[in-house]
Protein backbone atom coordinates (compact mmCIF):
# COMPACT_ATOMS: atom_id res chain seq x y z
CA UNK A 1 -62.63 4.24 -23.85
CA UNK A 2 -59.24 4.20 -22.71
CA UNK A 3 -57.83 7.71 -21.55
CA UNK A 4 -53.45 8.68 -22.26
CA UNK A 5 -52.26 8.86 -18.43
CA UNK A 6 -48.66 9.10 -16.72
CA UNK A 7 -49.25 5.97 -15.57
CA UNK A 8 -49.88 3.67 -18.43
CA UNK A 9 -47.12 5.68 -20.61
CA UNK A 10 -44.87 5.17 -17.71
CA UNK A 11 -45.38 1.15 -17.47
CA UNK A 12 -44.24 1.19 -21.11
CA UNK A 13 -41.12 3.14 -20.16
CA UNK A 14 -39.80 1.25 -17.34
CA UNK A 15 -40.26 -2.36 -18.78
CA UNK A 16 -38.26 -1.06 -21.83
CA UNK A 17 -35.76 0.47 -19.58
CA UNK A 18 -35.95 -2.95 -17.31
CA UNK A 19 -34.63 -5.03 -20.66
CA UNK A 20 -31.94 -2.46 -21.09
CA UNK A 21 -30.93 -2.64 -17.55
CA UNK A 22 -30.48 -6.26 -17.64
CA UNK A 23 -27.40 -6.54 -19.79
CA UNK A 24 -25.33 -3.27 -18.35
CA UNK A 25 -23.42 -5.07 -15.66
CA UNK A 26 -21.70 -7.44 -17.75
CA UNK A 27 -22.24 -7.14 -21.86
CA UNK A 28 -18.63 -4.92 -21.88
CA UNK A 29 -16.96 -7.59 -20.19
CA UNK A 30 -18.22 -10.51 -22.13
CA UNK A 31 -16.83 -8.53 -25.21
CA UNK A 32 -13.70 -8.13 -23.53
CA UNK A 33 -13.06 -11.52 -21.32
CA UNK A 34 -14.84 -13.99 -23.69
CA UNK A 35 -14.49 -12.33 -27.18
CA UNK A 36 -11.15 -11.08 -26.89
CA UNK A 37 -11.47 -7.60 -27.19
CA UNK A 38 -10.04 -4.79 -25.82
CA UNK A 39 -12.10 -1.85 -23.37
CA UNK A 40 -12.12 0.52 -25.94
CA UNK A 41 -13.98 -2.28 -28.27
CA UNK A 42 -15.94 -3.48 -25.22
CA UNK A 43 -17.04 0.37 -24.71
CA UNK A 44 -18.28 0.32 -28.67
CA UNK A 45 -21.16 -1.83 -28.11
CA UNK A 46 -22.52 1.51 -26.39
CA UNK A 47 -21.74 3.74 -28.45
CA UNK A 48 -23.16 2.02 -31.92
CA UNK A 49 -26.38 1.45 -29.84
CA UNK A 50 -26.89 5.21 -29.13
CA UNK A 51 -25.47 5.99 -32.94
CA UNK A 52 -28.62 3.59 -34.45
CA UNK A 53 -30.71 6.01 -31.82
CA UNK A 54 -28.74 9.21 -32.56
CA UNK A 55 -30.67 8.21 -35.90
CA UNK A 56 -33.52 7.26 -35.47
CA UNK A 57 -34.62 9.45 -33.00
CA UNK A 58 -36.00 12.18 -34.75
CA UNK A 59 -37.07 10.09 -37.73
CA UNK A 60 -39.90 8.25 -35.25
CA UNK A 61 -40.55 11.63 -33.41
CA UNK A 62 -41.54 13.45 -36.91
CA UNK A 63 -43.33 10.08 -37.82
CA UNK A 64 -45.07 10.38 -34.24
CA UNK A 65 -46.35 13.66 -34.81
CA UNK A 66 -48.06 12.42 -38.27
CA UNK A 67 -49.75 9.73 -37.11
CA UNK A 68 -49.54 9.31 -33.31
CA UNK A 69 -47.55 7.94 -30.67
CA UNK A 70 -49.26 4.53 -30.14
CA UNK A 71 -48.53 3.22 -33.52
CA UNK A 72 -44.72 4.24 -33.10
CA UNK A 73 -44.25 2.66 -29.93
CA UNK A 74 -45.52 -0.38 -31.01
CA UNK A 75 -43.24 -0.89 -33.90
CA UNK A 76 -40.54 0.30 -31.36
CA UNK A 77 -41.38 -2.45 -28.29
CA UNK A 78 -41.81 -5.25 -31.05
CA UNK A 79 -38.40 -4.90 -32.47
CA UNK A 80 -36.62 -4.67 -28.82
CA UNK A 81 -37.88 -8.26 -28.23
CA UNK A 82 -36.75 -9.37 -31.20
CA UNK A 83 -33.49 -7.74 -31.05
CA UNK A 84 -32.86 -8.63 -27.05
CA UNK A 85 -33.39 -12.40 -28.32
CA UNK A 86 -30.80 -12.23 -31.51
CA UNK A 87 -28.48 -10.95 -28.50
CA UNK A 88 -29.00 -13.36 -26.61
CA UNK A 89 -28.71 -16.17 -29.62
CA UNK A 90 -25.42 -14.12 -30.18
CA UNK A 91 -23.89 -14.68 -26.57
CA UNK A 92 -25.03 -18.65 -26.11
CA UNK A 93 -24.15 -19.52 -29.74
CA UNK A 94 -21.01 -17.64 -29.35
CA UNK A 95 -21.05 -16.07 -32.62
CA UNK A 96 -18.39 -13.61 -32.51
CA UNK A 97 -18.43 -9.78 -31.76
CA UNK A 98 -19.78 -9.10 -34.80
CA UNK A 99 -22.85 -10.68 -34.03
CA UNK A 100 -23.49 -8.45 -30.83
CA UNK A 101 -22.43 -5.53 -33.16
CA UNK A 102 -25.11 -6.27 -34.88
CA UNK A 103 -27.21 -6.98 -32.42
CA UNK A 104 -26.68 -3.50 -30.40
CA UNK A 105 -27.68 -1.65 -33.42
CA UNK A 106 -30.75 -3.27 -33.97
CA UNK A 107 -31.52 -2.72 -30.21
CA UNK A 108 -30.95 0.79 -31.06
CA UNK A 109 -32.88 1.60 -34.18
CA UNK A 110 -35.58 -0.68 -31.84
CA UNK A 111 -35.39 1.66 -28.82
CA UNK A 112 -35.06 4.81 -29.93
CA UNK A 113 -38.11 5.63 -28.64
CA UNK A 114 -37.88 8.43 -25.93
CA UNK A 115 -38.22 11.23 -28.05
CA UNK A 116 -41.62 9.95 -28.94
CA UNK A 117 -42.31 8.98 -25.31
CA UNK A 118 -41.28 12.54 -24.12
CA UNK A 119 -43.66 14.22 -27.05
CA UNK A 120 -46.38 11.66 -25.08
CA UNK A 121 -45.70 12.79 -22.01
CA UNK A 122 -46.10 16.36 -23.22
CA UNK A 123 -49.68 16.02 -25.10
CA UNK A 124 -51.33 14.86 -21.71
CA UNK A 125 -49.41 17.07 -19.65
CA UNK A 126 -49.71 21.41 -18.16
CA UNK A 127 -46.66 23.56 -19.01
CA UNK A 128 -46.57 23.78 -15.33
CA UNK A 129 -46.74 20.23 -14.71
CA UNK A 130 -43.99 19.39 -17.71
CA UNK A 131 -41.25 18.49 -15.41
CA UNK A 132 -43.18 16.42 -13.25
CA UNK A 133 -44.20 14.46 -16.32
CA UNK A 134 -40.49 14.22 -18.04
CA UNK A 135 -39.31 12.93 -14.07
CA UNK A 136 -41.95 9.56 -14.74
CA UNK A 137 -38.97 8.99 -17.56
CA UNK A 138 -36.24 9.44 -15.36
CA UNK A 139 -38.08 7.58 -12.80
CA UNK A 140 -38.63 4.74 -14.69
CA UNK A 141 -34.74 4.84 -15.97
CA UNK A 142 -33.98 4.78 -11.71
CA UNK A 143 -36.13 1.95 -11.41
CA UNK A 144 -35.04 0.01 -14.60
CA UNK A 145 -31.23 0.53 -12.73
CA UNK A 146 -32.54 -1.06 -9.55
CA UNK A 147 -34.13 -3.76 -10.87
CA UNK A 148 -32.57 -4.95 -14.18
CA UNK A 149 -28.46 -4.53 -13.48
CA UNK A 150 -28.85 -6.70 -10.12
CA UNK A 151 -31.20 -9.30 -11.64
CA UNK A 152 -28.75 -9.55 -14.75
CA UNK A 153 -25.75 -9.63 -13.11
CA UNK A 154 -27.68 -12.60 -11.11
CA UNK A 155 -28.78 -14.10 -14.37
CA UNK A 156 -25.17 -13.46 -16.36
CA UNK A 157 -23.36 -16.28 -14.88
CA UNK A 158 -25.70 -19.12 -15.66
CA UNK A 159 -24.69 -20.68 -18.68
CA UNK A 160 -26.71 -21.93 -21.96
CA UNK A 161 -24.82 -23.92 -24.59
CA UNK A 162 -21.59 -23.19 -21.88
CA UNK A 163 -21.30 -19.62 -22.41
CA UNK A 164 -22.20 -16.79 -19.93
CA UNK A 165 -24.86 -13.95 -20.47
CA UNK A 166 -27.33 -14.93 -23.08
CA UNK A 167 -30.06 -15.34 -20.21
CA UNK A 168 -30.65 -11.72 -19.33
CA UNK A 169 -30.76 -10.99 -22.87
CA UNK A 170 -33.55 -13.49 -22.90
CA UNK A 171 -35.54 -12.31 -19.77
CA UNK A 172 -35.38 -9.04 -21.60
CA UNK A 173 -37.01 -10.16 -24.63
CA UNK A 174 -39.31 -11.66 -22.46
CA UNK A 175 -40.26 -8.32 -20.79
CA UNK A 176 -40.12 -6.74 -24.28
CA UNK A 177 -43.51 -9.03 -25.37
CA UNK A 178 -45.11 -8.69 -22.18
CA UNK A 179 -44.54 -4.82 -23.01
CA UNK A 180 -45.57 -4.89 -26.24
CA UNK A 181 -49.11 -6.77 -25.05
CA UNK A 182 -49.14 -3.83 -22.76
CA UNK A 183 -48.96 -0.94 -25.34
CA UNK A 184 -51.65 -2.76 -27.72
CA UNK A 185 -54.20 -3.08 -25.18
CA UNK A 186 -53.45 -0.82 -22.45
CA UNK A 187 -51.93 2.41 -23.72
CA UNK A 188 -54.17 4.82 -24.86
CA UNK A 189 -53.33 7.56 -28.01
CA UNK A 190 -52.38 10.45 -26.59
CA UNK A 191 -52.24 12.98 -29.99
CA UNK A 192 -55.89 13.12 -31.43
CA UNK A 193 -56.37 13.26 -35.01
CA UNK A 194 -57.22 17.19 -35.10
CA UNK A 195 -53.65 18.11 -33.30
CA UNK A 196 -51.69 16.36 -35.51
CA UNK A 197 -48.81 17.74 -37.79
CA UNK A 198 -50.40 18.41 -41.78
CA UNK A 199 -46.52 19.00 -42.76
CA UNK A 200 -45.10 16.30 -45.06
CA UNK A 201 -41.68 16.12 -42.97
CA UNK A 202 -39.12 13.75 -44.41
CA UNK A 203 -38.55 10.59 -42.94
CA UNK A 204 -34.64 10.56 -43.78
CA UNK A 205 -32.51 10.11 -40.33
CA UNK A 206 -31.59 13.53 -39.62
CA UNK A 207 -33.93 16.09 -40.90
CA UNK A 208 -31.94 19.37 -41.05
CA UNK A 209 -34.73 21.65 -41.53
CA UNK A 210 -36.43 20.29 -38.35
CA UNK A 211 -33.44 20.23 -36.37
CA UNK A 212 -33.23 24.04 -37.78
CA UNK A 213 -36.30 25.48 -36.40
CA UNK A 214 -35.93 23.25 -33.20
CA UNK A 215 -32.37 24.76 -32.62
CA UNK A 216 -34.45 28.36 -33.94
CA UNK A 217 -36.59 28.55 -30.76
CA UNK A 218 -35.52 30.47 -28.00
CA UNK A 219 -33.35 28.49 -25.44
CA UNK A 220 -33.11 25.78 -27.15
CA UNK A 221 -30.18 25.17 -28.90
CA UNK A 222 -28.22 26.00 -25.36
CA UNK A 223 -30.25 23.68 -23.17
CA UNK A 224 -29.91 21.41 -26.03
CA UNK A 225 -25.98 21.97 -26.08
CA UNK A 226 -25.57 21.57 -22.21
CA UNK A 227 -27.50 18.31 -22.24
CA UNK A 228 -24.85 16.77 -24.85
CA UNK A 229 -21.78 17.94 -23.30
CA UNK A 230 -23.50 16.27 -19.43
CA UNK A 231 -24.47 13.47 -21.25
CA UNK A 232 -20.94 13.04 -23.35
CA UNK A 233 -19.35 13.59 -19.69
CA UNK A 234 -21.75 11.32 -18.37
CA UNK A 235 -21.37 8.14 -20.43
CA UNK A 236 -17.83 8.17 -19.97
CA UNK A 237 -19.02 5.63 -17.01
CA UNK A 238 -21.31 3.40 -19.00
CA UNK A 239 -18.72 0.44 -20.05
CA UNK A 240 -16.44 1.44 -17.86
CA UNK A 241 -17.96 1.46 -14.48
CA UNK A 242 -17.52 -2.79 -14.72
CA UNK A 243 -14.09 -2.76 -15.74
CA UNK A 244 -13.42 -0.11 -12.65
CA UNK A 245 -15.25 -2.04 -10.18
CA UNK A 246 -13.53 -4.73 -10.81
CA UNK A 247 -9.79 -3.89 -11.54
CA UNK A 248 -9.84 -1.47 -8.41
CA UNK A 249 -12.85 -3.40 -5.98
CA UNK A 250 -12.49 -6.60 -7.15
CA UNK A 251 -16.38 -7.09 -7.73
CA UNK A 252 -18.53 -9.17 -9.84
CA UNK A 253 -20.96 -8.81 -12.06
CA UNK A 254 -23.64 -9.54 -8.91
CA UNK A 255 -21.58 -6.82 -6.71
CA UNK A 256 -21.62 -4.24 -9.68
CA UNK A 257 -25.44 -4.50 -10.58
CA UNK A 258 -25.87 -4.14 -6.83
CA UNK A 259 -24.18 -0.54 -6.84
CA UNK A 260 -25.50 0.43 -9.98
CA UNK A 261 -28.84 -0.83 -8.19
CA UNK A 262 -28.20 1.66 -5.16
CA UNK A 263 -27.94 4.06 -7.79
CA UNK A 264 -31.13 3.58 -9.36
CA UNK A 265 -33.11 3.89 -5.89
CA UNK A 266 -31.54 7.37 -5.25
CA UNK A 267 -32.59 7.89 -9.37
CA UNK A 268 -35.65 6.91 -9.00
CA UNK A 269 -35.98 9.14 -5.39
CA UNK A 270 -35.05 12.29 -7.14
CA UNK A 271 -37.54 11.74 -10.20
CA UNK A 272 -40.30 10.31 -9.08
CA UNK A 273 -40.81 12.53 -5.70
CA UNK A 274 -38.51 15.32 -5.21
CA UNK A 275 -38.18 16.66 -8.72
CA UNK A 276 -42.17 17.36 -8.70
CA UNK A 277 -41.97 19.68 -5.68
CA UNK A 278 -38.75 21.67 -7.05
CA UNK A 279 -39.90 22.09 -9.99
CA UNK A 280 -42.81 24.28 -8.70
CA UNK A 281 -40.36 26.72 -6.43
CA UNK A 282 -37.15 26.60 -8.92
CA UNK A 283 -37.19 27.11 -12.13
CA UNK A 284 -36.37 24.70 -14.79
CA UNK A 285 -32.98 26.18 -15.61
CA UNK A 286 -32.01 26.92 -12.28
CA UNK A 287 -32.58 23.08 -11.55
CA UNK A 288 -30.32 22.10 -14.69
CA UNK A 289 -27.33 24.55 -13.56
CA UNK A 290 -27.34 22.77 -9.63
CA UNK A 291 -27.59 19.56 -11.21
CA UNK A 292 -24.45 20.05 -13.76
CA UNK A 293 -22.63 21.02 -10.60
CA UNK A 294 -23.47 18.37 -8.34
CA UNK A 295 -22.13 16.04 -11.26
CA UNK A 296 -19.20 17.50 -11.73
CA UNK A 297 -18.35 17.22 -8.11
CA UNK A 298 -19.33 13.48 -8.41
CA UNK A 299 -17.33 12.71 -10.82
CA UNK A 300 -14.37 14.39 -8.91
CA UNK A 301 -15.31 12.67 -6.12
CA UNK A 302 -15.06 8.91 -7.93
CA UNK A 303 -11.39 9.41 -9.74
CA UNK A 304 -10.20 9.39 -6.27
CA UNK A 305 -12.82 6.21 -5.14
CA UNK A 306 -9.77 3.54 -4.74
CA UNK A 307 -8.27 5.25 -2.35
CA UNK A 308 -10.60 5.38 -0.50
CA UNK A 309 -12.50 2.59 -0.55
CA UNK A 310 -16.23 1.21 -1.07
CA UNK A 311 -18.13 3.74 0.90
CA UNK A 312 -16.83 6.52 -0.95
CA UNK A 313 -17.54 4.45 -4.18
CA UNK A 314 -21.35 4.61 -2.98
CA UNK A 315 -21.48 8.48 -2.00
CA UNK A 316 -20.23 9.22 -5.47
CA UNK A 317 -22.48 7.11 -7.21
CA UNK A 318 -25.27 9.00 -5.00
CA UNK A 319 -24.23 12.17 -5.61
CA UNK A 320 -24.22 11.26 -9.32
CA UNK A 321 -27.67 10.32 -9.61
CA UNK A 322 -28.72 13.16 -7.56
CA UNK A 323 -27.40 15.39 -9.74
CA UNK A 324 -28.59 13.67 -13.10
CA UNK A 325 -32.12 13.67 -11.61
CA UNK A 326 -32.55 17.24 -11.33
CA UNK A 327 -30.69 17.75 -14.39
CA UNK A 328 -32.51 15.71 -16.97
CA UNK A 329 -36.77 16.41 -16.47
CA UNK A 330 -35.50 19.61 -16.53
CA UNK A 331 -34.00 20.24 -19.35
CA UNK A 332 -36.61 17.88 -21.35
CA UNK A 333 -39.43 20.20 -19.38
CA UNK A 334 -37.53 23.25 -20.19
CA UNK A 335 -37.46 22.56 -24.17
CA UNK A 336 -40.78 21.34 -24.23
CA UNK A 337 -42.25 24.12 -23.10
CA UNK A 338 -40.67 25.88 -26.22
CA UNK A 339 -42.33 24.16 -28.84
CA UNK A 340 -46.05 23.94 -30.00
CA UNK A 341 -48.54 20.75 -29.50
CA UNK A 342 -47.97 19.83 -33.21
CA UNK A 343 -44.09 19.86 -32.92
CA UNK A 344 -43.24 17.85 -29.76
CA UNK A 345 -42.18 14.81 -31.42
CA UNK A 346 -40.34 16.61 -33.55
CA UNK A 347 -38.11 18.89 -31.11
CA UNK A 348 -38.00 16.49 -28.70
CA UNK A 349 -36.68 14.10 -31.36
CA UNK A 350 -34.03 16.30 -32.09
CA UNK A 351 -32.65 16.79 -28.39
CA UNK A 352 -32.99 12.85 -27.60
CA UNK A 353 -30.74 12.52 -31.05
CA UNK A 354 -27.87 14.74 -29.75
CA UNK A 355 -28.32 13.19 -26.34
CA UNK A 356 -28.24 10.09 -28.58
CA UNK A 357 -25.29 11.08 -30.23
CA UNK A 358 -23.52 12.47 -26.90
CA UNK A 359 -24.04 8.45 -25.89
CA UNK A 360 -22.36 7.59 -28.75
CA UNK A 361 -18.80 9.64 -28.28
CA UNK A 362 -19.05 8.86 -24.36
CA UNK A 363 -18.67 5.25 -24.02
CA UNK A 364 -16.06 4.87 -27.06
CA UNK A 365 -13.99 8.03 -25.23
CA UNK A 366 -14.12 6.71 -21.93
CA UNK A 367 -12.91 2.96 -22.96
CA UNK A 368 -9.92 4.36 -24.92
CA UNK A 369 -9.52 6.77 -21.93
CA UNK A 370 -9.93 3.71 -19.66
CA UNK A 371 -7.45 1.57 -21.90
CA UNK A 372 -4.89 3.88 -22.78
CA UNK A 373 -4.36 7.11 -20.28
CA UNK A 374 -5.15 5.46 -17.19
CA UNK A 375 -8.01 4.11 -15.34
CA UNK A 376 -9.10 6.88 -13.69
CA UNK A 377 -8.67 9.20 -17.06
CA UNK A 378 -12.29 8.77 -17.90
CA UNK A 379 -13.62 10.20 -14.57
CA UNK A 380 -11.58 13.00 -14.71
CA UNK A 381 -12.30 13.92 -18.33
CA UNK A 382 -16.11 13.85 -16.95
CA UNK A 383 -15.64 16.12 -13.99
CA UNK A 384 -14.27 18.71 -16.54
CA UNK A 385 -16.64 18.32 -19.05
CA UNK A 386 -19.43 18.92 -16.46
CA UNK A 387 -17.50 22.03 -15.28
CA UNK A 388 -18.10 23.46 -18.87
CA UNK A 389 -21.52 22.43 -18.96
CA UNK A 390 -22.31 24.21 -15.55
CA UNK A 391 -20.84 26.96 -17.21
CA UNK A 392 -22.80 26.98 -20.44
CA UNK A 393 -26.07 26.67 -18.30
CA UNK A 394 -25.54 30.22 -16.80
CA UNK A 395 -26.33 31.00 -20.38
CA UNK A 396 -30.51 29.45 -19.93
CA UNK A 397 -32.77 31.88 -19.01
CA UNK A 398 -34.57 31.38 -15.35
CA UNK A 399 -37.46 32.87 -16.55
CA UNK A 400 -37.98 32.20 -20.20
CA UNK A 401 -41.86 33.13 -22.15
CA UNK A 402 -42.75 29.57 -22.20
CA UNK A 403 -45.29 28.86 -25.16
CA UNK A 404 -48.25 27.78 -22.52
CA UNK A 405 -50.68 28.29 -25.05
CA UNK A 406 -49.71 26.53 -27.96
CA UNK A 407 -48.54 23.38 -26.24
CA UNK A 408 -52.02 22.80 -25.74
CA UNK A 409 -53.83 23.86 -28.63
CA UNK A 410 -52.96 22.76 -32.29
């Protein structure tokens, strides 16, 4: 019989996070070049994707903890293929920017998934261990930015039917079956029967009383707060990043995914390897303050970028994933360790659905920063926003009474 492991739940993370990948180095431009939009409209496309997950989030978490992870993620990698292909259909058939409105929140209700994946990682895992487990997500995010932005900004140019970018969209739906043959007969249940939640939780979006007692338990509702106010600073670069690169670098789609590439490796450095040894000399909180900080410096650092030139461009981008890597398994390792085996889904839920709604408010900011104060406004906006965030985090408790024993009994 199949046993849960790190490694099979981690497969299932990065091939979802591959098909994301794919379309970031050019989707915002399509909107904006081919459809006739403006950035602010081009930014959307993010942010209605993370408001379908800012949803949905919590509603498969709660369902997760009722009746198990596997069956959750299945649902969840079916409907990515199928929305990654009506994307694609959208961009070759030219169908209008309602069609990859439409598309985007399908993708979303479809991937809101990392809630449950975190509560997976968190059955199977030591209180000790947690933020080595929560890095395999950020690892597989690092990974899914080396690969899939410089394979689809390869991929975006050829044409189907004349247009540009509907064959990404299609090698992710691609990766989204070969995914979903992977969680049928590879991934293992990770929440036995007897640890399951009894409680009859609502299934409605946003269940207040659950996002009561997660925001009830000690710490959380701060760690929770400085997550959405990095992540709401953060995002601020998701749509715009293209249209910066290439008003102020003059790269392409190829160039772009290749920086957003470099990123991932120095991603994927800090969460797969270096988080797991800091996390057993520095505490979880202590790692989430020096992260913040390192952000906010990056972000500094990349408002002044054009003047001075590509290099600089790459150090910031560094620095930035440096500073997100230590940041995010720790604050997902830090809240789990607050909540009891038969509640993961559920608190975990409700943090990824105000990250989820932070991603929301970021992209949409930063494109009508981008569009209407100036082109550097949105970088700028994010340095100070992490500056408050560092500051919150002084507020998280180094040493909190972690709940050791209840995460692993029912």
């Amino acid at each position: 019989m199949r046993r849960p492991s790190l490694g099979a739940i981690f497969l299932t993370i990065f091939l979802d996070l591959l098909g994301f990948g794919l379309v970031l180095p050019f989707l915002g431009e399509q909107a904006r070049d081919s459809f006739g939009s403006t950035e602010f409209v081009g930014a959307l496309l993010a942010s209605v994707y993370s408001l379908a997950q800012f949803v949905f989030v919590p509603v498969w978490g709660r369902l997760s903890d009722r009746i198990g992870r596997r069956p959750v993620l299945i649902w969840s990698v079916a409907a990515t293929a199928a929305g990654m292909s009506f994307l694609g259909l959208a961009l070759a058939l030219h169908l209008g920017l309602w069609a990859l409105f439409a598309a985007r929140v399908f993708g979303g209700i479809a991937t809101a998934n990392l809630g449950t994946a975190s509560a997976y990682i968190a059955d199977i895992t030591k209180p000790e261990e947690r933020a080595k487990g929560m890095g395999m997500i950020g690892m597989a995010f690092g990974l899914g930015f080396i690969l899939g932005p410089g394979i689809g900004g390869a991929l975006a140019h050829v044409k189907v039917n004349g247009y540009e970018g509907a064959v990404p969209c299609f090698v992710a739906a691609a990766l989204s079956v070969v995914n979903l043959g992977w969680v049928v007969f590879g991934l293992a249940e990770s929440l036995p029967p007897e640890k399951r939640s009894e409680k009859r939780r609502s299934l409605a979006p946003f269940d207040v009383q659950s996002a009561r007692e997660a925001f009830g338990r000690p710490g959380v509702a701060a760690c929770i707060l400085v997550n959405f106010l990095v992540l709401l600073s953060f995002t601020n670069l998701d749509q715009t990043f293209r249209y910066f690169t290439k008003d102020h670098f003059g790269m392409n789609a190829m160039m772009t995914g290749g920086v957003l590439a470099f990123t991932g490796v120095v991603a994927a450095g800090v969460q797969g390897g270096l988080i797991r040894p800091l996390s057993k000399r520095i505490d979880d909180a202590r790692l989430i303050q020096v992260g913040v900080v390192v952000q906010a410096i990056a972000f500094a650092l990349l408002a002044i970028t054009p003047r001075l030139g590509v290099g600089a461009l790459l150090g910031a981008c560094a620095l930035l994933a440096f500073g997100n890597g230590l940041s995010q398994p720790s604050v997902s390792a830090y809240i789990s360790k607050r909540a009891p085996a038969t509640e993961q889904g559920s608190t975990l839920g409700t943090n990824q659905a105000i990250a989820a709604l932070a991603r929301m408010v970021g992209p949409g900011l930063g494109g009508w920063l981008y569009g209407h104060v100036g082109h550097l406004s949105p970088y700028v906006t994010a340095a100070a926003g992490m500056c408050v965030a560092a500051a919150l985090g002084l507020t998280l408790q180094r040493s909190p009474q972690t709940r050791s024993t209840s995460t692993q009994t029912s």
